[in-house]
Every structure is written in C-alpha cells, then in structure tokens.
N, C-alpha and C. Protein backbone atom coordinates (compact mmCIF):
# COMPACT_ATOMS: atom_id res chain seq x y z
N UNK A 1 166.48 235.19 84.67
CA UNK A 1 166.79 236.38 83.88
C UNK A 1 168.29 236.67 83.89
N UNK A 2 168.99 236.32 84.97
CA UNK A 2 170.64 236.82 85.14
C UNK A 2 171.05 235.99 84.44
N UNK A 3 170.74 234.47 84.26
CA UNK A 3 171.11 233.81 83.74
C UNK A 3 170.96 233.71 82.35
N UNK A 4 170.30 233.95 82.47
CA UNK A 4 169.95 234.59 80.68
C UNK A 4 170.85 235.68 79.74
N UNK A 5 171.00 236.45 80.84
CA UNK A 5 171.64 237.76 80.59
C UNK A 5 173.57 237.57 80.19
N UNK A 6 173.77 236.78 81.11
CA UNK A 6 175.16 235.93 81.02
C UNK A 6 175.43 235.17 80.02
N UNK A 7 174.59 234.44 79.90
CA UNK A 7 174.25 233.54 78.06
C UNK A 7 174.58 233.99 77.07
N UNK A 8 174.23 235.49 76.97
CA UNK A 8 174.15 236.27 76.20
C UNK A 8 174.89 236.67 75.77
N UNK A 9 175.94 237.21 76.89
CA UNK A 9 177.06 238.40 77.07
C UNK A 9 178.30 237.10 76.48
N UNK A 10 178.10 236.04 77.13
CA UNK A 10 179.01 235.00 76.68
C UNK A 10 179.21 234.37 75.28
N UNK A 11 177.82 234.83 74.95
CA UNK A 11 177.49 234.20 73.33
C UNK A 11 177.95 235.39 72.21
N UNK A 12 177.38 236.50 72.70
CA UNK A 12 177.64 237.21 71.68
C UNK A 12 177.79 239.00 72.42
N UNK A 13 179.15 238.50 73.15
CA UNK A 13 179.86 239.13 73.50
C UNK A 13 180.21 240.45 73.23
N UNK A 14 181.04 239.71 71.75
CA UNK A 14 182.25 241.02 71.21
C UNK A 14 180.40 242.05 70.34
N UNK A 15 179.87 241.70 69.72
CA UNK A 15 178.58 242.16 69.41
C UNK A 15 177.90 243.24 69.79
N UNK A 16 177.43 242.80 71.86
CA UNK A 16 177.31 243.54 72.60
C UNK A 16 177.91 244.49 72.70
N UNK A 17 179.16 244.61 73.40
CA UNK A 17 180.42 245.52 73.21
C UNK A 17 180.11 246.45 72.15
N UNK A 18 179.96 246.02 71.32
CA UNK A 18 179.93 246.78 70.38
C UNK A 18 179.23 247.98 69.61
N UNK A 19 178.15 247.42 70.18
CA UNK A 19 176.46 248.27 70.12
C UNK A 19 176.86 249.42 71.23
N UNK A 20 177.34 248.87 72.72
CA UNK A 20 177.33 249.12 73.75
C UNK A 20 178.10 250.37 73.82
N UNK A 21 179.36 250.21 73.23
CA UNK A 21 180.46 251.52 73.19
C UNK A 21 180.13 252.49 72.21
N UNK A 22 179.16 252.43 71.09
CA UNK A 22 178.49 252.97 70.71
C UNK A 22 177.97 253.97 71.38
N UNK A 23 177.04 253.66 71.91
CA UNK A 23 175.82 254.37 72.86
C UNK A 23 176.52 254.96 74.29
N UNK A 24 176.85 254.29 74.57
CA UNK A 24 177.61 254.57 76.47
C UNK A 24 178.87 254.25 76.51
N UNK A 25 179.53 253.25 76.76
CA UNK A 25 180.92 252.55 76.72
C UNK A 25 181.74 252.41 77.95
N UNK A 26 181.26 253.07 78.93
CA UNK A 26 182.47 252.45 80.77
C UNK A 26 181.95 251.06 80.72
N UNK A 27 180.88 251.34 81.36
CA UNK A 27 180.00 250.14 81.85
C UNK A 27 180.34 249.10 80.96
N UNK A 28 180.05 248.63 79.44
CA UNK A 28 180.36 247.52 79.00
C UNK A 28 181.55 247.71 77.90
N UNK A 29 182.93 248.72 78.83
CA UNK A 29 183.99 248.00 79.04
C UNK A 29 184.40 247.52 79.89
N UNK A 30 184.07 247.45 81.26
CA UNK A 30 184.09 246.78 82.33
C UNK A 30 183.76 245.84 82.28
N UNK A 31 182.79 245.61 82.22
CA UNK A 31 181.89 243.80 81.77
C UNK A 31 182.86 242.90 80.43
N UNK A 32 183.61 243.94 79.82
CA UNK A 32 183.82 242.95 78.99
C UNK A 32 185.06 242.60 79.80
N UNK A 33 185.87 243.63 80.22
CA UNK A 33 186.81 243.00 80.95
C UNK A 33 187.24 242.14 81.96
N UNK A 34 185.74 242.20 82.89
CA UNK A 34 185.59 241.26 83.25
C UNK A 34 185.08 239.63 82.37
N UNK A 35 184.26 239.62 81.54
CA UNK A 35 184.57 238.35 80.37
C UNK A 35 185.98 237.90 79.89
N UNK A 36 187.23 238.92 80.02
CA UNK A 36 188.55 238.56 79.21
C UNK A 36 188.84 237.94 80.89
N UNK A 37 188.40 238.66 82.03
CA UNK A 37 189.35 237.51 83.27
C UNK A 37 188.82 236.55 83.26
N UNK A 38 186.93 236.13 83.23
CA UNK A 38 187.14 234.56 83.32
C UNK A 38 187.23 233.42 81.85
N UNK A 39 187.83 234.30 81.06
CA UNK A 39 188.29 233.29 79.59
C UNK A 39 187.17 233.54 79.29
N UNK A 40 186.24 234.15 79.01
CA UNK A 40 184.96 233.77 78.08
C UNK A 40 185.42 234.82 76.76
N UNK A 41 185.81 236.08 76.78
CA UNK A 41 186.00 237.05 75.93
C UNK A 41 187.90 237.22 75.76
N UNK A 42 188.62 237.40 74.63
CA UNK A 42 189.91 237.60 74.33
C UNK A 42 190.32 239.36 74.36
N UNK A 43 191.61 239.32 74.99
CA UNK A 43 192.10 240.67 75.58
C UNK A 43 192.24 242.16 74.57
N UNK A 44 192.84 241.27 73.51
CA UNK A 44 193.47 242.47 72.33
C UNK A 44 191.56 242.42 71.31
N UNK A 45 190.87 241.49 71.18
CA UNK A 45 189.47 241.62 70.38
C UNK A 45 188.58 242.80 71.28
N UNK A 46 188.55 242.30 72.57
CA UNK A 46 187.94 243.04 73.49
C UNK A 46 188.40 244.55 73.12
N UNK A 47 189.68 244.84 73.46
CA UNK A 47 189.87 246.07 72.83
C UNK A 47 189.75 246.71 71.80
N UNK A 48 189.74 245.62 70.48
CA UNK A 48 189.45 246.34 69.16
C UNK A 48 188.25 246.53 69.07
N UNK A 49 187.75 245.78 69.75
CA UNK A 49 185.92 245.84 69.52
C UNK A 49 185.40 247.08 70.14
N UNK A 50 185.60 247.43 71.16
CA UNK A 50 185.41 248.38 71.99
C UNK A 50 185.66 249.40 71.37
N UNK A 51 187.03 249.72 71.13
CA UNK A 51 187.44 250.96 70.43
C UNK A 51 186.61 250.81 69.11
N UNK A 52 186.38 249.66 68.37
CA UNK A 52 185.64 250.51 67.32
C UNK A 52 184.66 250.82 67.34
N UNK A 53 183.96 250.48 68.39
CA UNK A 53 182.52 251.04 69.04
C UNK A 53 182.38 252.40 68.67
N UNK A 54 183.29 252.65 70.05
CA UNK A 54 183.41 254.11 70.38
C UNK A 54 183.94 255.04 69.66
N UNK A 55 184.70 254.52 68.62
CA UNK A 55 185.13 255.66 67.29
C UNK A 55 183.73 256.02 66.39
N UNK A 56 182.84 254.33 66.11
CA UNK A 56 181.57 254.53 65.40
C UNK A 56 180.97 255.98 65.87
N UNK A 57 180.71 255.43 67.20
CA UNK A 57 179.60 256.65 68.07
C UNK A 57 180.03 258.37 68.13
N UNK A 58 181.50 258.16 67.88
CA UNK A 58 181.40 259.72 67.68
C UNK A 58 181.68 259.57 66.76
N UNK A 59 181.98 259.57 65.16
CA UNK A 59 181.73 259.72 64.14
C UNK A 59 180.54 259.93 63.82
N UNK A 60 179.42 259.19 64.32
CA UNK A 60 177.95 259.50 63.72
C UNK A 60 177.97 261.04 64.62
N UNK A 61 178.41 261.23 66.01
CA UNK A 61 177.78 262.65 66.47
C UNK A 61 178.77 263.42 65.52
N UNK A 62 179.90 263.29 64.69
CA UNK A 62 180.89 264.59 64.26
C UNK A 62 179.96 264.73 62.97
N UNK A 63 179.29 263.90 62.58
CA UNK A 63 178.23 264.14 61.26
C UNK A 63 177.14 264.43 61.20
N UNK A 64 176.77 264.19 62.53
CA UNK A 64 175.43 264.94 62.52
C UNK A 64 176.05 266.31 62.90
N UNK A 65 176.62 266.85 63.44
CA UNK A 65 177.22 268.33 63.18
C UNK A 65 177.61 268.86 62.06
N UNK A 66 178.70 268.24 61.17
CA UNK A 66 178.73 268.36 59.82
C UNK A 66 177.23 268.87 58.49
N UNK A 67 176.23 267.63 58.82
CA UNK A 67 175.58 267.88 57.82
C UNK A 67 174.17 268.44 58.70
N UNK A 68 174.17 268.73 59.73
CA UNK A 68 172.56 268.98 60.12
C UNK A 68 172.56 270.08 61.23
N UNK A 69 174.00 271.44 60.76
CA UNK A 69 174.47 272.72 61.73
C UNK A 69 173.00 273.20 62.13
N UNK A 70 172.05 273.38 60.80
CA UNK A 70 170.75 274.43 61.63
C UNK A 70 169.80 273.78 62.37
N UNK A 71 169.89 272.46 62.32
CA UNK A 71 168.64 271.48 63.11
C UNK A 71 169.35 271.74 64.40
N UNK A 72 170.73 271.71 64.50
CA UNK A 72 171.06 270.89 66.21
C UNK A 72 171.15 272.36 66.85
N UNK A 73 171.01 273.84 65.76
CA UNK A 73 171.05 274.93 66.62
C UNK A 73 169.83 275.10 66.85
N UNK A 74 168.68 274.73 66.10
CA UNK A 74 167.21 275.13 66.65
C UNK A 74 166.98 274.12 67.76
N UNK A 75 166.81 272.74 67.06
CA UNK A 75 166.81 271.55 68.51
C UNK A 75 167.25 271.58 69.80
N UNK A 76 169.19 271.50 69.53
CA UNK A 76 169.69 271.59 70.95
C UNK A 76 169.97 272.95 71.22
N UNK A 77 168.83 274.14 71.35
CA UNK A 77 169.38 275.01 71.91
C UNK A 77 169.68 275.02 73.13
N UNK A 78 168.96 274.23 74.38
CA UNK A 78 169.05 274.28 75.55
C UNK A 78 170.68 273.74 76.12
N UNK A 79 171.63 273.08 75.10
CA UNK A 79 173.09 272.19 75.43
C UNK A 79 173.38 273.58 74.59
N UNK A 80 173.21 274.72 74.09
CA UNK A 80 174.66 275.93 73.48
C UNK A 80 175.39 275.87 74.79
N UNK A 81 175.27 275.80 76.21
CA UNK A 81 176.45 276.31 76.76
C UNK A 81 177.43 274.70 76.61
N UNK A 82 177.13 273.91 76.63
CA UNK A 82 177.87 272.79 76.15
C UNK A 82 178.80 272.51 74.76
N UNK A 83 177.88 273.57 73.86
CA UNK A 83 178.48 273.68 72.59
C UNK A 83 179.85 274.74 72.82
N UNK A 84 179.31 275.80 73.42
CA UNK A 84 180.27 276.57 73.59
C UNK A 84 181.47 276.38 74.53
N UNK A 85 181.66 275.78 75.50
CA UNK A 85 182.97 275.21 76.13
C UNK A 85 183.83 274.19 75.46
N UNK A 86 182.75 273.14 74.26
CA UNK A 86 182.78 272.34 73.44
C UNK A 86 184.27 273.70 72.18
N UNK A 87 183.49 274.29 71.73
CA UNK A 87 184.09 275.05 70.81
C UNK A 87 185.07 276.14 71.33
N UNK A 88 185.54 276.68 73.19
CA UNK A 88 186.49 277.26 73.55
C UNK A 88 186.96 275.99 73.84
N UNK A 89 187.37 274.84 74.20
CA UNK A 89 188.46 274.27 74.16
C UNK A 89 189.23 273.71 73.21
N UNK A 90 188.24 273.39 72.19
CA UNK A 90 188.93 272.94 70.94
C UNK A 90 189.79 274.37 70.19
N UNK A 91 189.21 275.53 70.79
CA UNK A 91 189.84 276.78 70.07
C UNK A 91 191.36 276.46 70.73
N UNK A 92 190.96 276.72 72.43
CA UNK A 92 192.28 276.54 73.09
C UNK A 92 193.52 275.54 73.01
N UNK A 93 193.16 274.18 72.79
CA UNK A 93 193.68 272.99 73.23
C UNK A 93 194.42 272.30 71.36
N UNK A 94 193.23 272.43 70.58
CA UNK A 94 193.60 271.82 69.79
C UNK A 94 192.80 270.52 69.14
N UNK A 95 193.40 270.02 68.61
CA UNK A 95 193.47 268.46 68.34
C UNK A 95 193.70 267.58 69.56
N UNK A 96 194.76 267.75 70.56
CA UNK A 96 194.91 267.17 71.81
C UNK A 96 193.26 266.62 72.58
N UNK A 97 192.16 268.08 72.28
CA UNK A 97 190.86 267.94 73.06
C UNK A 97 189.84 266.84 72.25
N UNK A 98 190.10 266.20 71.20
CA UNK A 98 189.75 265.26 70.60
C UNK A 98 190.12 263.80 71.06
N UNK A 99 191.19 263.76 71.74
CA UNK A 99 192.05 262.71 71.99
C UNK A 99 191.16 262.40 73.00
N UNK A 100 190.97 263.51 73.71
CA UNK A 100 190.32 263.58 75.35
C UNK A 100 189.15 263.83 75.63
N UNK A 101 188.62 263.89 74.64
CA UNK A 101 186.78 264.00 75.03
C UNK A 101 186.08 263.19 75.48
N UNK A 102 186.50 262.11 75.67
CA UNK A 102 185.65 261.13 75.71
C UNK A 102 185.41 260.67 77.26
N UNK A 103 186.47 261.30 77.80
CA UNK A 103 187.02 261.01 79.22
C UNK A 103 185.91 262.71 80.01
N UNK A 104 185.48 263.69 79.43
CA UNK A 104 185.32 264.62 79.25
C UNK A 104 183.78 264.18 79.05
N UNK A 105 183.04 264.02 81.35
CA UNK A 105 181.49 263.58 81.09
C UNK A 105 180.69 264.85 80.54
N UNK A 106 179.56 264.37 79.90
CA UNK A 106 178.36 265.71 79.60
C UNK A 106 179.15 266.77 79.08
N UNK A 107 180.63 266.05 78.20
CA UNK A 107 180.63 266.82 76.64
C UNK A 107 180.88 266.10 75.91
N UNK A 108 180.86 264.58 76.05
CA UNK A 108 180.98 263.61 75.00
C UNK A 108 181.02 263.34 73.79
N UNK A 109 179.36 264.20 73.62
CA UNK A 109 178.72 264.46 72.51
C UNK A 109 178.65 265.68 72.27
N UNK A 110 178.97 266.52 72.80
CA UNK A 110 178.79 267.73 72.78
C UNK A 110 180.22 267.82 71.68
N UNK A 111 181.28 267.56 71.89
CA UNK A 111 182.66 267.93 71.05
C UNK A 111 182.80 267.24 69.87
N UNK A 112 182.22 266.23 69.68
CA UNK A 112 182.21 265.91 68.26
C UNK A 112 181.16 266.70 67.31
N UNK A 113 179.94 266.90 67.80
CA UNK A 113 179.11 267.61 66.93
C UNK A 113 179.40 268.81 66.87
N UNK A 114 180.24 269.81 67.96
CA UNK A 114 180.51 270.78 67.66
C UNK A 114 181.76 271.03 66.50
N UNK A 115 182.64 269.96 66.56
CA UNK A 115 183.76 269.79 65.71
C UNK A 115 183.46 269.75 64.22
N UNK A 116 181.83 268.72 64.37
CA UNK A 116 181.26 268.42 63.24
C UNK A 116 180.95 269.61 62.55
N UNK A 117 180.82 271.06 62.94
CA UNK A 117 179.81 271.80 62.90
C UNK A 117 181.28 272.98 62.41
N UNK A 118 182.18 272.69 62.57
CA UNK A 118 183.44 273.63 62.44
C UNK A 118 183.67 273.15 61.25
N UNK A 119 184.99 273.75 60.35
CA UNK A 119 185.71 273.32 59.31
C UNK A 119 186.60 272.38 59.64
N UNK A 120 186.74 271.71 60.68
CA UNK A 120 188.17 271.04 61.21
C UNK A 120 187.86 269.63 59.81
N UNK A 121 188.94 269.64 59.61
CA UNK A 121 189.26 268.18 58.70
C UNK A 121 188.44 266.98 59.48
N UNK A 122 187.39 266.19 58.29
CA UNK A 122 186.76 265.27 58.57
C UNK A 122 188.11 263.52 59.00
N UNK A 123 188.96 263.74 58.23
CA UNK A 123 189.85 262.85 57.86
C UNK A 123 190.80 262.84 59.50
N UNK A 124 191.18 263.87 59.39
CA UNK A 124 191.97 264.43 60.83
C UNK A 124 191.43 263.87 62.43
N UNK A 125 190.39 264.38 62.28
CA UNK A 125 189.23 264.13 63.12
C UNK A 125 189.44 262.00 63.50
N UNK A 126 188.97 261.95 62.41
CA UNK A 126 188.67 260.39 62.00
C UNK A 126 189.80 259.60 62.76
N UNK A 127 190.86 260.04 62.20
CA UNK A 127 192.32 259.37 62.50
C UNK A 127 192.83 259.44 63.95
N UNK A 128 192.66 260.66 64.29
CA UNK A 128 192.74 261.44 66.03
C UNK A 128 191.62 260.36 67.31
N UNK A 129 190.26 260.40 66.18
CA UNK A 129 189.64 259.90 67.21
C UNK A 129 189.54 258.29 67.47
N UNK A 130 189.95 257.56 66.30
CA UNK A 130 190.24 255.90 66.19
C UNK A 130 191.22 255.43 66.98
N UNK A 131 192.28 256.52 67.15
CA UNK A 131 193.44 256.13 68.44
C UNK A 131 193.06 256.48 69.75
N UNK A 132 192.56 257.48 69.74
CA UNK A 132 191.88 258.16 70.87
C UNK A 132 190.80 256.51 71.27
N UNK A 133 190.00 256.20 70.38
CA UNK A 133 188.91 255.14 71.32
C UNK A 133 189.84 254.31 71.64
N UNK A 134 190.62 253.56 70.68
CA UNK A 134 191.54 252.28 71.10
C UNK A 134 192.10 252.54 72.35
N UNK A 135 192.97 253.47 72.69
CA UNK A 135 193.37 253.94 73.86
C UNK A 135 192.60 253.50 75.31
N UNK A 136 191.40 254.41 75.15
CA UNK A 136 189.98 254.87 76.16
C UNK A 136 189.70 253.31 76.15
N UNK A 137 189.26 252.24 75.26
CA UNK A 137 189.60 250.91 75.63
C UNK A 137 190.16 250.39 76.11
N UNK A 138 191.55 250.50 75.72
CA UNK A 138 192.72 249.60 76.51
C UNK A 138 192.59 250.06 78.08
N UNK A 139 193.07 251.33 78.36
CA UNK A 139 192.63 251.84 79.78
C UNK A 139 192.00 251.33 80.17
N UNK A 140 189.73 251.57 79.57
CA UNK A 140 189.51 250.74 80.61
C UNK A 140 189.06 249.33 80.69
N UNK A 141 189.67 248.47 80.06
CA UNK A 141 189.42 247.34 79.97
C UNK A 141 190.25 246.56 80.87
N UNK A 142 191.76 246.92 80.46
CA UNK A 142 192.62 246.71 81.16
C UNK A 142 192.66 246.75 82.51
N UNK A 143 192.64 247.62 83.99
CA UNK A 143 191.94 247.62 85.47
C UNK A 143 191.05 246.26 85.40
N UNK A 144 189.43 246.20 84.39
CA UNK A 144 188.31 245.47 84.87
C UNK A 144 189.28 243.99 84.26
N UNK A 145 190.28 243.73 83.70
CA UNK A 145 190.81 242.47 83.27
C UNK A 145 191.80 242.13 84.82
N UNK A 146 192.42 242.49 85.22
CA UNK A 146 193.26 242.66 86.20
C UNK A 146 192.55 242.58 87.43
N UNK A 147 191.40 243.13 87.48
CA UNK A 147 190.73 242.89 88.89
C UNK A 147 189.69 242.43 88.99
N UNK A 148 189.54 241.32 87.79
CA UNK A 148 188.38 240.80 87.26
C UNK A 148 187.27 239.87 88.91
N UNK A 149 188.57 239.21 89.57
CA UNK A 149 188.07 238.71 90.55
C UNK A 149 187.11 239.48 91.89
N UNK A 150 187.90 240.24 92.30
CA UNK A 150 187.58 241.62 93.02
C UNK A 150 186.35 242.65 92.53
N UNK A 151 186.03 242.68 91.30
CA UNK A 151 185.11 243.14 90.88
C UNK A 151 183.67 242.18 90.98
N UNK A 152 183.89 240.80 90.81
CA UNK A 152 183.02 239.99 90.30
C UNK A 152 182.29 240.00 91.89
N UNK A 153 183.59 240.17 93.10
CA UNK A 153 183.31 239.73 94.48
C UNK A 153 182.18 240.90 94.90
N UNK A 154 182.47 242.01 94.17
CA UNK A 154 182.11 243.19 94.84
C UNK A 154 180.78 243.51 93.96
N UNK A 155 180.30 242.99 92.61
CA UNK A 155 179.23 242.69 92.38
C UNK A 155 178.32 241.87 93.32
N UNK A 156 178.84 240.75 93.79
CA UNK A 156 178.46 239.85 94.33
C UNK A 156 177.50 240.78 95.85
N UNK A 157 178.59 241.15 96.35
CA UNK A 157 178.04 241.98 97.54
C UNK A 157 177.04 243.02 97.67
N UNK A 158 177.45 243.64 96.42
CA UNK A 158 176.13 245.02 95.90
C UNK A 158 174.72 244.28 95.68
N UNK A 159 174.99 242.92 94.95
CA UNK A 159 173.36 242.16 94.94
C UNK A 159 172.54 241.73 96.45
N UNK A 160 173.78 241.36 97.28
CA UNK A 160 173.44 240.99 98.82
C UNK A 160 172.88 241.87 99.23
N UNK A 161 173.39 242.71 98.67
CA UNK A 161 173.17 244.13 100.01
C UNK A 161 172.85 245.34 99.31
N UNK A 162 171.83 245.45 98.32
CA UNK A 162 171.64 246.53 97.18
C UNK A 162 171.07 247.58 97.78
N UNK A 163 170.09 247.27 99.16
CA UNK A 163 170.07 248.30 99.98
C UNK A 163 171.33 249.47 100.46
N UNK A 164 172.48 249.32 100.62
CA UNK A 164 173.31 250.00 100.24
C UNK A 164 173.99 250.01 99.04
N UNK A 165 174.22 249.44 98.86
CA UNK A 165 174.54 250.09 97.13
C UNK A 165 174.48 251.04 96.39
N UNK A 166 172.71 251.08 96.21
CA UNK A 166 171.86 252.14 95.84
C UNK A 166 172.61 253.54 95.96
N UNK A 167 171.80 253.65 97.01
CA UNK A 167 172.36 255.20 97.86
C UNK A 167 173.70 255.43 97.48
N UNK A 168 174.93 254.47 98.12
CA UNK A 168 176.49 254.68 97.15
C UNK A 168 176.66 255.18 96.31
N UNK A 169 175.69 254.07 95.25
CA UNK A 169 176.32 254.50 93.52
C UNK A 169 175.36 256.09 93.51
N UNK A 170 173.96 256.70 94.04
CA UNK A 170 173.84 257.67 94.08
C UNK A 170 174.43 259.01 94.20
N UNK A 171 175.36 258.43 95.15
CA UNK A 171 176.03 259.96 95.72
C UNK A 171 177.02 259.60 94.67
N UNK A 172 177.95 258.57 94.46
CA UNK A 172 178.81 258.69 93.31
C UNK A 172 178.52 259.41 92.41
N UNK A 173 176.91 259.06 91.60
CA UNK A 173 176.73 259.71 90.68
C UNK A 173 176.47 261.11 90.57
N UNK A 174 176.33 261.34 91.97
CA UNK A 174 175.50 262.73 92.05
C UNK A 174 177.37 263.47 92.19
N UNK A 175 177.67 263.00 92.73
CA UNK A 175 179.74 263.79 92.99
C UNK A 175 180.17 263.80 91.94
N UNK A 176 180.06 263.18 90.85
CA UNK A 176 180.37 263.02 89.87
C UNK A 176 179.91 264.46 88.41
N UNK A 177 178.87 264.02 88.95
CA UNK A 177 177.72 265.33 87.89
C UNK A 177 178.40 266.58 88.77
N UNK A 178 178.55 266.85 89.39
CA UNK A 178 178.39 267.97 90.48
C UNK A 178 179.96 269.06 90.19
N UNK A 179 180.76 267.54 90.10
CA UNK A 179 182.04 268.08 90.08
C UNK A 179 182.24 268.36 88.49
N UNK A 180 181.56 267.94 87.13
CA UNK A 180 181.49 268.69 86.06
C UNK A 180 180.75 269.53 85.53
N UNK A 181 179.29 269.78 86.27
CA UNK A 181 178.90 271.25 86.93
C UNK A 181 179.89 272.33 86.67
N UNK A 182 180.66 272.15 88.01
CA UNK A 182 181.80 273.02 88.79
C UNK A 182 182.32 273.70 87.55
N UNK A 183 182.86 272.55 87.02
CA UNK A 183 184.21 272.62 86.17
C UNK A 183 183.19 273.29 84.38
N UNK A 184 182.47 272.88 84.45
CA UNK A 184 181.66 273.48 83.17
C UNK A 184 181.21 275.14 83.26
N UNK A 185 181.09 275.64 85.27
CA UNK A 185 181.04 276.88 84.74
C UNK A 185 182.33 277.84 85.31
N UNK A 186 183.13 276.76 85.30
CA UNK A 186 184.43 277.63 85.54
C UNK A 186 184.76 278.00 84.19
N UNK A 187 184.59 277.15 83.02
CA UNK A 187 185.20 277.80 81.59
C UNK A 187 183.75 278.52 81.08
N UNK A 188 183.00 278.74 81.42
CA UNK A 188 182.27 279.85 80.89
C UNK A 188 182.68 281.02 81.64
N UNK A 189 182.70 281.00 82.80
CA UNK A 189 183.33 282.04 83.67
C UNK A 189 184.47 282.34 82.66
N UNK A 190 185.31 281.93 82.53
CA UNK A 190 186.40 282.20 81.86
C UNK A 190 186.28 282.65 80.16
N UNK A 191 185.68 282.33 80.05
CA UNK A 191 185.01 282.96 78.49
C UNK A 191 184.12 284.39 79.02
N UNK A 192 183.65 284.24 79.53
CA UNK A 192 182.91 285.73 79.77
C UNK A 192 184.26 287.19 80.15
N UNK A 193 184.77 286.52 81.07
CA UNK A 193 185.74 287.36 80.97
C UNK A 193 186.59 287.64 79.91
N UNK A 194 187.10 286.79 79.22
CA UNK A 194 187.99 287.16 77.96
C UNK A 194 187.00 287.96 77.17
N UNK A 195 185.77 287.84 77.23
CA UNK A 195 184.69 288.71 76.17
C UNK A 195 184.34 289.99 76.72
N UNK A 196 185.15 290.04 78.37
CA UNK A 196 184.47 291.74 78.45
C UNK A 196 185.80 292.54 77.57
C-alpha cells in the first residue's frame, strides 16, 4: 500500500498537489517538498501548482459567500462567531487580512466566504489572494525542500515508533486548536466591548 501510495505521488504528483491545496494544503505542501528534495517533483512547478490550488479553494469559498449569503446564514449558523471575527478583522485590518488568512487556522474558510458575502471587489479579492497563495507556497514548500532529508528521517522514526508519535502529534494538535480558541475569544471579547 505505501508503495503504492509513492507511485502515485511520483506519477502524478503536481495533480495531487493540486486537488490537495484545494481542500487542506500544509500537509501536501510538505510532501511535495519533500518530492522537489529527492528530484522526483521541480521547485518553482511545485510552487505554482500549489499556489494555484490554494487560490482555487478560496475562490470557490469567496463565491459561495457571494452568491449563496441566505443558505450559509441559515446552514452555518453554528460558525457566526467565526463569521464575525472573520468580518471585525477585515473591518479592522483591511485587504492586508486577505493576504493572511490562510495562515489564520479555523478561519480559513471562514474569511473568504465572509468577504464573499460583503461588497469587497471580486477582482481585488482575486488578485490579493493569487499572491497571497503563491507566497503561503513558497514558504511552505521551501523549509520541507531544504530539510527534505531530516524530514524523510523523522518520518522514518514516527513509523518505528508510532506508539509515540500518536500521542505527540495529539497534543500538537490539541496546543494548536487551543491556542486559536484563546485567540478567537480574545477578539470577540474585544468586539463586545467596543459594542457596549
């Protein structure tokens, strides 16, 4: 099956990537970057591919905000407080918070559909966020190309020893969520107050 899986990634690579940054995008920009260290995948494709992934994927969420405002307010009512930190930072920040959303976990999607859902220029948007992915590519492709070896080693070890692993990448993930928690109700905090 791994071997299979490698076949794959080697065959139709830039493809993967592509679907991939779509939908999610760390994870298989890492993998690809690791493909550009051992020669199977090219450095500057890897990046275009990637980035145009990830411009695709929020373009489809800035349009489903655009054209479908009363579905995603009846649907996602349970993410409004997401919408709404979504829509005080873009009040606050600008265009700049477009650049940076993406970096910005469990509002990913939240800031394009809310953007979608504003008057902000479709075109603006478009242009902001195509540099914005290329960027968020190069970044992280670039590290997993550079430490392609070190990574591959340290895969290697997580399969040996997945009994720890596990638990690791758990608490990672759980420190991770926890600490944008924090930070998600510090700006509602902060909106409530500007509203008394």
């Amino acid at each position: 099956m791994e071997e299979l899986l490698v076949s794959w990634l080697k065959e139709y690579g830039y493809i993967i990537l592509f679907i991939w940054s779509i939908l999610e995008g760390e994870l298989g920009l890492i993998m690809g970057g690791i493909l550009v260290h051992t020669g199977d995948m090219n450095f500057f494709m890897t990046v275009f591919i990637a980035g145009l992934g990830g411009f695709t994927g929020d373009q489809i969420y800035f349009y489903i905000g655009r054209f479908n405002k009363g579905y995603i307010q009846r649907k996602l009512h349970k993410q409004r407080l997401k919408f709404a930190i979504a829509h005080l930072l873009l009040k606050k920040y600008g265009w700049p918070i477009i650049f940076v959303q993406r970096y910005l976990y469990g509002l990913r999607t939240a800031i394009p559909m809310s953007i979608g859902i504003t008057k902000y220029s479709a075109k603006k948007f478009a242009i902001i966020n195509l540099l914005s992915a290329w960027v968020w590519a190069a970044i992280t492709v670039t590290p997993a190309y550079f430490f392609g070896e070190q990574l591959l080693e340290a895969i290697a070890v997580a399969k040996a020893h997945w009994y720890f692993a596990l638990p690791i990448a758990g608490l990672l993930i759980w420190g991770i969520t926890a600490y944008f928690q924090k930070l998600e109700a510090h700006f509602l905090h902060k909106r409530r107050l500007r509203n008394k």
